[in-house]
PDB file of N, CA and C in Angstrom:
ATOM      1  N   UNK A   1       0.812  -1.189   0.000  1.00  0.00           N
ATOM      2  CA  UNK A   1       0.000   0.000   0.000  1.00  0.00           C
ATOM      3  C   UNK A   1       0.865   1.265   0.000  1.00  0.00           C
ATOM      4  N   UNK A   2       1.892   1.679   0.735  1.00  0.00           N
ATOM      5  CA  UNK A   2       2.999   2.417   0.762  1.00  0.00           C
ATOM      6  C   UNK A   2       3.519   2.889  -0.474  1.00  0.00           C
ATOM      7  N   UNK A   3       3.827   1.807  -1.419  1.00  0.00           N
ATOM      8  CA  UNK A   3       4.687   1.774  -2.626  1.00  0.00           C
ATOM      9  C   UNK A   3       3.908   1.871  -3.529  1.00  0.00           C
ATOM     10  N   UNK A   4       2.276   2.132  -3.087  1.00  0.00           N
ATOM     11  CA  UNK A   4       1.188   2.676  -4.557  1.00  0.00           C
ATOM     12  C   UNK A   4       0.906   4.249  -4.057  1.00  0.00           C
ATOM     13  N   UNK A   5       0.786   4.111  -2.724  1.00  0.00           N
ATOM     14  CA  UNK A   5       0.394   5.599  -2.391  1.00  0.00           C
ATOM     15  C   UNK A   5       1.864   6.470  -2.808  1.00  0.00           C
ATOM     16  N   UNK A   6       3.396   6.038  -2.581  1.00  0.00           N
ATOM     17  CA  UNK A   6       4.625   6.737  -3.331  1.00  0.00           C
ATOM     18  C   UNK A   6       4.282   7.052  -4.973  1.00  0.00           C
ATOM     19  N   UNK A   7       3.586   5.490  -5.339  1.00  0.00           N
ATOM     20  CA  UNK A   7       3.728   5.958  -6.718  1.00  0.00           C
ATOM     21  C   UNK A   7       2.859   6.701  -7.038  1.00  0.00           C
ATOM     22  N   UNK A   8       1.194   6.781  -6.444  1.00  0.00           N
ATOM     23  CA  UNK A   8       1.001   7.922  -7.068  1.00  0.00           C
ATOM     24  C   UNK A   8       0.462   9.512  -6.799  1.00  0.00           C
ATOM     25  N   UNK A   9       1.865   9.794  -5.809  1.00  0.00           N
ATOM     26  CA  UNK A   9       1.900  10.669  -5.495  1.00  0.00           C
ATOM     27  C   UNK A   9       3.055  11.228  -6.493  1.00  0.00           C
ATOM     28  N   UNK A  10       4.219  10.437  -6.822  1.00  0.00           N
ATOM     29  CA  UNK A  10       4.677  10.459  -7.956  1.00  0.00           C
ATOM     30  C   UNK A  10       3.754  11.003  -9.655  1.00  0.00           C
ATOM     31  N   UNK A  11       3.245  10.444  -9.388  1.00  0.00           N
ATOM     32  CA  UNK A  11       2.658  10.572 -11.151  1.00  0.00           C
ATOM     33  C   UNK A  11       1.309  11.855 -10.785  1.00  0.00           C
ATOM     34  N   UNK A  12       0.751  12.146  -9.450  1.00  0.00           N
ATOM     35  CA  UNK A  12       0.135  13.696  -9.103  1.00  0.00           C
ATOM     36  C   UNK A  12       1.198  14.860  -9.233  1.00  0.00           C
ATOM     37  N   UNK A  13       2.133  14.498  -8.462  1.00  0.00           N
ATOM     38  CA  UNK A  13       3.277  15.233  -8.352  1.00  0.00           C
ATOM     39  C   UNK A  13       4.025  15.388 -10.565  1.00  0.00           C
ATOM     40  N   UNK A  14       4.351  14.604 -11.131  1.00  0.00           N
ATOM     41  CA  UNK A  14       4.454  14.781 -12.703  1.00  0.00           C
ATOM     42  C   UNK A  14       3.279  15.554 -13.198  1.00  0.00           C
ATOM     43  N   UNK A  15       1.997  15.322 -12.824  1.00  0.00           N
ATOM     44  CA  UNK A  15       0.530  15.803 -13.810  1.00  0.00           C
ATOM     45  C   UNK A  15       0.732  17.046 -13.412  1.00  0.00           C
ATOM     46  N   UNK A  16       0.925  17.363 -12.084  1.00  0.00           N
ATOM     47  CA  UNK A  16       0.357  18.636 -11.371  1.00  0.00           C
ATOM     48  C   UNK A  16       1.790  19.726 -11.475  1.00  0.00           C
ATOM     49  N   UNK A  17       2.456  19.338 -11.923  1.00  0.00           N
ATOM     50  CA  UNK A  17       4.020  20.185 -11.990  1.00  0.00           C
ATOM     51  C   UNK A  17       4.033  21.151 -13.296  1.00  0.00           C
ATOM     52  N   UNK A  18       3.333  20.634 -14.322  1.00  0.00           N
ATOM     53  CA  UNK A  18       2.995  21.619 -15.167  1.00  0.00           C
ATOM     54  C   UNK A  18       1.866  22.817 -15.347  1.00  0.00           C
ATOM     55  N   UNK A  19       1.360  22.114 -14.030  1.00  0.00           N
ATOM     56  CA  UNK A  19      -0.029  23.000 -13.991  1.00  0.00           C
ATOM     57  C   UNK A  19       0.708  24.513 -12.730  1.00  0.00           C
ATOM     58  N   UNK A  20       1.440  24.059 -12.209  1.00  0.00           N
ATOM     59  CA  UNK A  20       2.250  24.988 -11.514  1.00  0.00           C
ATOM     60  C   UNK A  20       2.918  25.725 -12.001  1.00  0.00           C
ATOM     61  N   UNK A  21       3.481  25.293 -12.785  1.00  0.00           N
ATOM     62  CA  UNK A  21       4.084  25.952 -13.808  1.00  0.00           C
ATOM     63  C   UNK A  21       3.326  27.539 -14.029  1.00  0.00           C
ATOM     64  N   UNK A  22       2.196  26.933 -14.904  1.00  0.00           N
ATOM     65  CA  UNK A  22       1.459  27.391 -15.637  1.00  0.00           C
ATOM     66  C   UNK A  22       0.838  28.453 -14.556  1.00  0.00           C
ATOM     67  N   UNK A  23       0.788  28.325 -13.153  1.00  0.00           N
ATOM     68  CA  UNK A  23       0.065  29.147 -12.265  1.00  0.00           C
ATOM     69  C   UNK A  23       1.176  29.992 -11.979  1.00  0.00           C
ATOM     70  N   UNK A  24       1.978  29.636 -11.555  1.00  0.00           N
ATOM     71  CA  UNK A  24       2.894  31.029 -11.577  1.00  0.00           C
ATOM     72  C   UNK A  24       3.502  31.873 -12.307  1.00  0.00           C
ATOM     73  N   UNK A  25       3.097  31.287 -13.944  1.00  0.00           N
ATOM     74  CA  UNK A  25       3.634  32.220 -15.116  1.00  0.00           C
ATOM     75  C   UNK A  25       2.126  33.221 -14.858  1.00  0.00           C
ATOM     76  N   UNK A  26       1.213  33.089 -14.439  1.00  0.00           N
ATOM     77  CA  UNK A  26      -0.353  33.228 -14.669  1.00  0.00           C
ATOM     78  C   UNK A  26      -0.023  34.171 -13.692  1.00  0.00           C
ATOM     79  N   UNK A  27       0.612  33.768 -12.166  1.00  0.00           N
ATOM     80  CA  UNK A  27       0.836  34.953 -11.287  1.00  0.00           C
ATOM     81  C   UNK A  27       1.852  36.435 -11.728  1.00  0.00           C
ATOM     82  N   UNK A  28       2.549  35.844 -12.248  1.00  0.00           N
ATOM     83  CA  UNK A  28       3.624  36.836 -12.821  1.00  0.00           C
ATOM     84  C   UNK A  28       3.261  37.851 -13.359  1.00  0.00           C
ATOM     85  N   UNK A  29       2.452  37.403 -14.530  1.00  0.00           N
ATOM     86  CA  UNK A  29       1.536  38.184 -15.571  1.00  0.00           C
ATOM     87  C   UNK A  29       0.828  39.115 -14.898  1.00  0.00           C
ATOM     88  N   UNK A  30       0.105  38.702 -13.933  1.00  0.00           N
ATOM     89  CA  UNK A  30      -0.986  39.531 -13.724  1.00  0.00           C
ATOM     90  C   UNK A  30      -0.383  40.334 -12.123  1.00  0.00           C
ATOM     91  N   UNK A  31       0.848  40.330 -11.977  1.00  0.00           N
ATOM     92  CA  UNK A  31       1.320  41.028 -10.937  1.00  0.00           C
ATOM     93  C   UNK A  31       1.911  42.341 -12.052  1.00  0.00           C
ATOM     94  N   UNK A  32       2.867  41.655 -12.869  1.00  0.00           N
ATOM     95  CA  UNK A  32       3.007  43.053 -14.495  1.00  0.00           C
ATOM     96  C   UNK A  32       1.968  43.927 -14.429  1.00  0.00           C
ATOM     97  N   UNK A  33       0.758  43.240 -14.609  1.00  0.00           N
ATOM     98  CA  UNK A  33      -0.337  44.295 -15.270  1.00  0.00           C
ATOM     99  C   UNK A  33      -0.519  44.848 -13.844  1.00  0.00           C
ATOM    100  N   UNK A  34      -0.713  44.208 -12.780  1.00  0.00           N
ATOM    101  CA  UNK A  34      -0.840  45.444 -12.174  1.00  0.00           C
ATOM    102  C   UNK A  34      -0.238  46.835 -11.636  1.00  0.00           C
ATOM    103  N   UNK A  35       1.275  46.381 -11.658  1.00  0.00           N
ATOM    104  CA  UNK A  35       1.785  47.697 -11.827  1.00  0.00           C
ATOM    105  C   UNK A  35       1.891  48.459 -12.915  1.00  0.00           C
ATOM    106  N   UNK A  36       1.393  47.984 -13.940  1.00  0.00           N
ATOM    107  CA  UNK A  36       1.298  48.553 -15.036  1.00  0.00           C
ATOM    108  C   UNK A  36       0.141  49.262 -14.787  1.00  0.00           C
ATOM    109  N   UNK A  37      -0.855  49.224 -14.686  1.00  0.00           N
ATOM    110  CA  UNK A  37      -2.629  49.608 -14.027  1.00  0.00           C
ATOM    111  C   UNK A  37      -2.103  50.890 -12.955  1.00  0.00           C
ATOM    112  N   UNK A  38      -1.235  50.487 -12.151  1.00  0.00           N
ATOM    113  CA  UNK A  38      -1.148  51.317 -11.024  1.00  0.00           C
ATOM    114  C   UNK A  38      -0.433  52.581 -11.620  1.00  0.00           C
ATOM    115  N   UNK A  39       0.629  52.337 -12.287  1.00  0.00           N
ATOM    116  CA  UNK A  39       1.399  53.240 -12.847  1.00  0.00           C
ATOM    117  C   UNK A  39       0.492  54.296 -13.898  1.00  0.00           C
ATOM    118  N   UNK A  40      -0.097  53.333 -14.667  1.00  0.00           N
ATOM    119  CA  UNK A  40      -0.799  54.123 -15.604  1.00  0.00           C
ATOM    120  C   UNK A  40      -2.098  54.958 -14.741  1.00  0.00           C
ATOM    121  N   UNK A  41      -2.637  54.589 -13.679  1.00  0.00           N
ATOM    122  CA  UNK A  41      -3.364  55.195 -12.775  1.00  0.00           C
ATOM    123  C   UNK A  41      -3.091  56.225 -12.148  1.00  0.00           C
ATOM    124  N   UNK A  42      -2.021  56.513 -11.858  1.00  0.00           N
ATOM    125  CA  UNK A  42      -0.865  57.468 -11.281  1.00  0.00           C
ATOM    126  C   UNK A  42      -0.353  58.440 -12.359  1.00  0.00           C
ATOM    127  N   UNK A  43      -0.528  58.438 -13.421  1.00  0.00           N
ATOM    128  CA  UNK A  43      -0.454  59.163 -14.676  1.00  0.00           C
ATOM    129  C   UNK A  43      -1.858  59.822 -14.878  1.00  0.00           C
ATOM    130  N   UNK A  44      -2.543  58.802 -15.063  1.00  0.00           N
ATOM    131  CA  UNK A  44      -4.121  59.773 -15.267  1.00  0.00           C
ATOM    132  C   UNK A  44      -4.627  60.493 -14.021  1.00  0.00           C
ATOM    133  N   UNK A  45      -4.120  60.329 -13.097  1.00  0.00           N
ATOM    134  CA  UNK A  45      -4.357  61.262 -12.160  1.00  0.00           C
ATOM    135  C   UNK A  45      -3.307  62.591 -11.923  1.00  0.00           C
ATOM    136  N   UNK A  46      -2.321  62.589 -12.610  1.00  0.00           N
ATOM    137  CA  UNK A  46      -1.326  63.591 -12.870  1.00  0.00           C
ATOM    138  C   UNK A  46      -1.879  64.377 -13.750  1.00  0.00           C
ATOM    139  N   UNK A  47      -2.406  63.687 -15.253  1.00  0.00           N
ATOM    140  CA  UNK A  47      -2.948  64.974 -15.768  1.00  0.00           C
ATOM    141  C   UNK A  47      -3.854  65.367 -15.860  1.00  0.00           C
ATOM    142  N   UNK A  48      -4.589  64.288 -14.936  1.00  0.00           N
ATOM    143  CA  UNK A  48      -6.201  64.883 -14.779  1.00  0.00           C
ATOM    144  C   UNK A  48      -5.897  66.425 -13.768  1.00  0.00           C
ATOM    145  N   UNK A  49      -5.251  66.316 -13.060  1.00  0.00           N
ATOM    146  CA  UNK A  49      -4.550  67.374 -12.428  1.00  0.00           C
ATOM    147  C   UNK A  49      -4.632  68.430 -13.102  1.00  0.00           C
ATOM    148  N   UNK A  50      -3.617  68.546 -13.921  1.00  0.00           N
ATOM    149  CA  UNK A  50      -2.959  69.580 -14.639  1.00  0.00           C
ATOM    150  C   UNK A  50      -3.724  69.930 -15.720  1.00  0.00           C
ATOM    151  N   UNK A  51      -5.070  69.205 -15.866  1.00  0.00           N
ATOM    152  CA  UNK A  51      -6.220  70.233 -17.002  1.00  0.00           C
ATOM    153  C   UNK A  51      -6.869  70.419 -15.818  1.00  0.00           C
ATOM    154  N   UNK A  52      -7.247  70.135 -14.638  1.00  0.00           N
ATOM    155  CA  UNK A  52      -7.974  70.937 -13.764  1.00  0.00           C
ATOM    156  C   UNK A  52      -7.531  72.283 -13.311  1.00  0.00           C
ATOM    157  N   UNK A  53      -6.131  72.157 -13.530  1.00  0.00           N
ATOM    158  CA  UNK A  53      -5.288  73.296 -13.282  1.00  0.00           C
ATOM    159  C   UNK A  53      -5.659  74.405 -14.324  1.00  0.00           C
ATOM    160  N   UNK A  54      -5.303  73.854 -15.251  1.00  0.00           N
ATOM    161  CA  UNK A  54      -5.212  74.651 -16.650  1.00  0.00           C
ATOM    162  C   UNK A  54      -6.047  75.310 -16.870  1.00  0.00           C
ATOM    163  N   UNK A  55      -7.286  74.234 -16.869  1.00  0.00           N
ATOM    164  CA  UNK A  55      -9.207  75.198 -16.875  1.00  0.00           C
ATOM    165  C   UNK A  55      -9.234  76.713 -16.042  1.00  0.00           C
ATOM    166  N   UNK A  56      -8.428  76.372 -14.740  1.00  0.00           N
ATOM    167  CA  UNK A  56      -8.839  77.176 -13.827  1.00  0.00           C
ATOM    168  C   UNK A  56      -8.223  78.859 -14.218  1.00  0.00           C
ATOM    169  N   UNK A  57      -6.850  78.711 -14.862  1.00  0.00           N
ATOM    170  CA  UNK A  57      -5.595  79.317 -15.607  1.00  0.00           C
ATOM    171  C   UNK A  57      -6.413  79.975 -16.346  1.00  0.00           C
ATOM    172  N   UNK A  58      -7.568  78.892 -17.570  1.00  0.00           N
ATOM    173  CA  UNK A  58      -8.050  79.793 -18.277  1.00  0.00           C
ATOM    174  C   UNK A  58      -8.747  80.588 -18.423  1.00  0.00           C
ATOM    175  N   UNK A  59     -10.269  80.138 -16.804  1.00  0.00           N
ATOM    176  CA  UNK A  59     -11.162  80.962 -16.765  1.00  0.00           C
ATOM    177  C   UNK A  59     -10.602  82.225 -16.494  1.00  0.00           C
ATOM    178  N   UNK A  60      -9.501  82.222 -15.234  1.00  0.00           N
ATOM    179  CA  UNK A  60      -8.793  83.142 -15.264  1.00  0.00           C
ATOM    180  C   UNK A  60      -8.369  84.760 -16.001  1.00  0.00           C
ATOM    181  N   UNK A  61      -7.864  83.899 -17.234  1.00  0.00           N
ATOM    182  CA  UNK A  61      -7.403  84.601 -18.276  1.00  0.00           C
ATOM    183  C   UNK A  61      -8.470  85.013 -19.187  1.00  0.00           C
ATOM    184  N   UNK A  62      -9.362  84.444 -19.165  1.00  0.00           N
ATOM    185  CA  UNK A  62     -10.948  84.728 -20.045  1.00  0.00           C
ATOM    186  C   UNK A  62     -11.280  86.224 -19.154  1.00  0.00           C
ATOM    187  N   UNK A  63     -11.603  85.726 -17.817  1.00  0.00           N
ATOM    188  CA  UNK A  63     -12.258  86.846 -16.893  1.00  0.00           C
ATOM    189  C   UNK A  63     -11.661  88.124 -16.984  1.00  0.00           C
ATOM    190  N   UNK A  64      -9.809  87.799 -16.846  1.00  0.00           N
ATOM    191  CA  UNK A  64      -9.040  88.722 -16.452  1.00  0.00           C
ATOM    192  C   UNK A  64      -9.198  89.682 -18.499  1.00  0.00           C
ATOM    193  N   UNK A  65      -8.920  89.054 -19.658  1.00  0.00           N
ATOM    194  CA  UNK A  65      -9.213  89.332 -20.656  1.00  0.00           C
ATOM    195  C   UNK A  65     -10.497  90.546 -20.632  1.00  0.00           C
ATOM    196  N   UNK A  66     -11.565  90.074 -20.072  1.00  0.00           N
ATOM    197  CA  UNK A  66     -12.972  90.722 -20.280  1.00  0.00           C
ATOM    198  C   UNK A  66     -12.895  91.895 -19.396  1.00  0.00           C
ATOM    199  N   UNK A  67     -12.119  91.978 -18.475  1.00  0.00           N
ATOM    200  CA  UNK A  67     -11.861  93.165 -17.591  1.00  0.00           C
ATOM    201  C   UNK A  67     -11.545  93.949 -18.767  1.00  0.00           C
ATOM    202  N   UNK A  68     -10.114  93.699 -19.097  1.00  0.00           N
ATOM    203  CA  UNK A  68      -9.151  94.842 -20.125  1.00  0.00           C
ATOM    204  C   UNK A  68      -9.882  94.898 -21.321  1.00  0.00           C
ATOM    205  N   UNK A  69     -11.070  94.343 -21.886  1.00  0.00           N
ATOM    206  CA  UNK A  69     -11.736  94.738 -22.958  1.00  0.00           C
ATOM    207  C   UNK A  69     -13.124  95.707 -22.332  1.00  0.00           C
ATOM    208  N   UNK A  70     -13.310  95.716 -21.552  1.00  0.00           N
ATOM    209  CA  UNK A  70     -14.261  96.265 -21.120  1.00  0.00           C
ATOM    210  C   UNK A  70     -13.306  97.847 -20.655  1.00  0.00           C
ATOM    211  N   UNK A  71     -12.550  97.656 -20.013  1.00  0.00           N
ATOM    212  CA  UNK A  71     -11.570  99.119 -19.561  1.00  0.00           C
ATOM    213  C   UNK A  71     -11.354  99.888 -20.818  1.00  0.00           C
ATOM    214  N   UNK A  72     -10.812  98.903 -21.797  1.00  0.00           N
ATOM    215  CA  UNK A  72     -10.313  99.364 -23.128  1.00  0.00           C
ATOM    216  C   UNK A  72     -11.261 100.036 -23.979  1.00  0.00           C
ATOM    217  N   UNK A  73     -12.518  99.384 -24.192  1.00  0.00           N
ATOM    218  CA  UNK A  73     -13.546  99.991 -24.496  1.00  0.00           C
ATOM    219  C   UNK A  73     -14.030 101.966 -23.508  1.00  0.00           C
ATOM    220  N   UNK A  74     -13.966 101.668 -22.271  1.00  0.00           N
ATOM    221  CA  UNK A  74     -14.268 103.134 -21.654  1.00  0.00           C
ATOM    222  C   UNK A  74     -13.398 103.879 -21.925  1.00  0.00           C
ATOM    223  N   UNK A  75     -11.957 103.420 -21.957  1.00  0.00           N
ATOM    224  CA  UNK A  75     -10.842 104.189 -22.626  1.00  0.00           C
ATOM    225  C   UNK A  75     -10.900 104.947 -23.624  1.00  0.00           C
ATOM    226  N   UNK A  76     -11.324 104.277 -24.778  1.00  0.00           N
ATOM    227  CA  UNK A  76     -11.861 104.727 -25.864  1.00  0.00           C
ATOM    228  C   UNK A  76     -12.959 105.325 -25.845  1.00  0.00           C
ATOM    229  N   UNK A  77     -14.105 105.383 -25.250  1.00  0.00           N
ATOM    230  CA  UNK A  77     -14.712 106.038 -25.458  1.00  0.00           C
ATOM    231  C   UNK A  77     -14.592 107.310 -24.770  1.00  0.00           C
ATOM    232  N   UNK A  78     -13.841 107.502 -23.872  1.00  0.00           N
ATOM    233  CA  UNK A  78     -13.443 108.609 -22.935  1.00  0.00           C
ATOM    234  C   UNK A  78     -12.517 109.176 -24.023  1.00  0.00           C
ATOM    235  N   UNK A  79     -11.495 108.374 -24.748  1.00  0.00           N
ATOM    236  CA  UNK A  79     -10.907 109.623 -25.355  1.00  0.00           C
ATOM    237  C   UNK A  79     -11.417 110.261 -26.676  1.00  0.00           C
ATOM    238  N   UNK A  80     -13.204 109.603 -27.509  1.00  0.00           N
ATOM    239  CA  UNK A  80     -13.610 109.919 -28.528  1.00  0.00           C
ATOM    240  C   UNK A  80     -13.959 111.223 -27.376  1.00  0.00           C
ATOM    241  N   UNK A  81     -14.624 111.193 -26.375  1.00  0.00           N
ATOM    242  CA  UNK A  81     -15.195 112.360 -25.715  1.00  0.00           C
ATOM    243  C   UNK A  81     -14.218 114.013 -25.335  1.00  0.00           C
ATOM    244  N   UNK A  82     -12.870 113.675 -24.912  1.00  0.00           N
ATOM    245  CA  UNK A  82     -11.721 114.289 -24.914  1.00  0.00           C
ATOM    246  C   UNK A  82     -11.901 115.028 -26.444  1.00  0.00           C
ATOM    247  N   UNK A  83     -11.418 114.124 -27.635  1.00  0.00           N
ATOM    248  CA  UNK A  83     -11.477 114.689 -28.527  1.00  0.00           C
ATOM    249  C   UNK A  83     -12.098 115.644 -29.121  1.00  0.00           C
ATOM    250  N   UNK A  84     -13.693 115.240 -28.640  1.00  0.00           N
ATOM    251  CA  UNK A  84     -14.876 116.406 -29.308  1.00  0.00           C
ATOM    252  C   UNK A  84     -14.581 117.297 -28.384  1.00  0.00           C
ATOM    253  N   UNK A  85     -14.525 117.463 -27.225  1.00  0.00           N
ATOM    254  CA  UNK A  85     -13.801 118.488 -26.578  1.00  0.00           C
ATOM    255  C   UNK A  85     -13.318 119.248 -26.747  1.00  0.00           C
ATOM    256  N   UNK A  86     -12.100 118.892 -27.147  1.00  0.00           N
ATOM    257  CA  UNK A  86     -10.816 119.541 -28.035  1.00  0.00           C
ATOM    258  C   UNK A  86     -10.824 120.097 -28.854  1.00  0.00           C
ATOM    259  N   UNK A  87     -12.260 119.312 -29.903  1.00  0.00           N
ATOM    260  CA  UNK A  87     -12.582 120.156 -31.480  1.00  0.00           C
ATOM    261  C   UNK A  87     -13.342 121.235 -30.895  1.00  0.00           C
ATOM    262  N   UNK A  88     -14.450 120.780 -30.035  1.00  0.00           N
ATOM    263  CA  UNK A  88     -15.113 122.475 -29.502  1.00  0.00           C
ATOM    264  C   UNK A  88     -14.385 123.678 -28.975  1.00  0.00           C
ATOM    265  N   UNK A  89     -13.110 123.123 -28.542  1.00  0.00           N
ATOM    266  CA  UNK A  89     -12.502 124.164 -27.726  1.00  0.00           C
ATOM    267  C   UNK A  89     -11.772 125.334 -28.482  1.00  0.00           C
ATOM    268  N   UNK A  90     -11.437 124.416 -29.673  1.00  0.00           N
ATOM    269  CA  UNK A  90     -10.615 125.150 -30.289  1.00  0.00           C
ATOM    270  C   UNK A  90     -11.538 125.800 -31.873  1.00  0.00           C
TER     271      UNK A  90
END
């Protein structure tokens, strides 16, 4: 009984050695992808960043823009007013 239960623990031990194999190439793989996942996760959160940033940069520059077109505009019209001024005065 000894020398059947050796043998076929033997021939489990041969069947099952390739299947091990096969599980730790299977672990490998999918330990790759996950730092690959993580890494690439760590990227899209970098530039998800930096257009949240950017948006903010632009409303910015939109708002700050509409100021100096709006100034620029009274400017001008303050100095069409100067001018007729000037023509009446003289």
């Amino acid at each position: 009984m000894a020398i059947e239960r050796k043998n076929l623990e033997a021939i489990f031990d041969r069947k099952l050695k390739p299947l091990f194999s096969k599980f730790d190439d299977l672990n490998s793989k999918v330990d790759e992808a996950m730092c690959s996942l993580s890494f690439l996760s760590a990227k899209y959160y970098e530039l998800n960043d930096k257009a949240i940033n950017m948006e903010a940069g632009m409303k910015k520059l939109k708002d700050e823009n509409s100021i100096l077109k709006r100034d620029l505009a009274n400017t001008n019209g303050e100095n069409d007013l100067l001018k007729i001024a000037q023509d009446e005065l003289e």
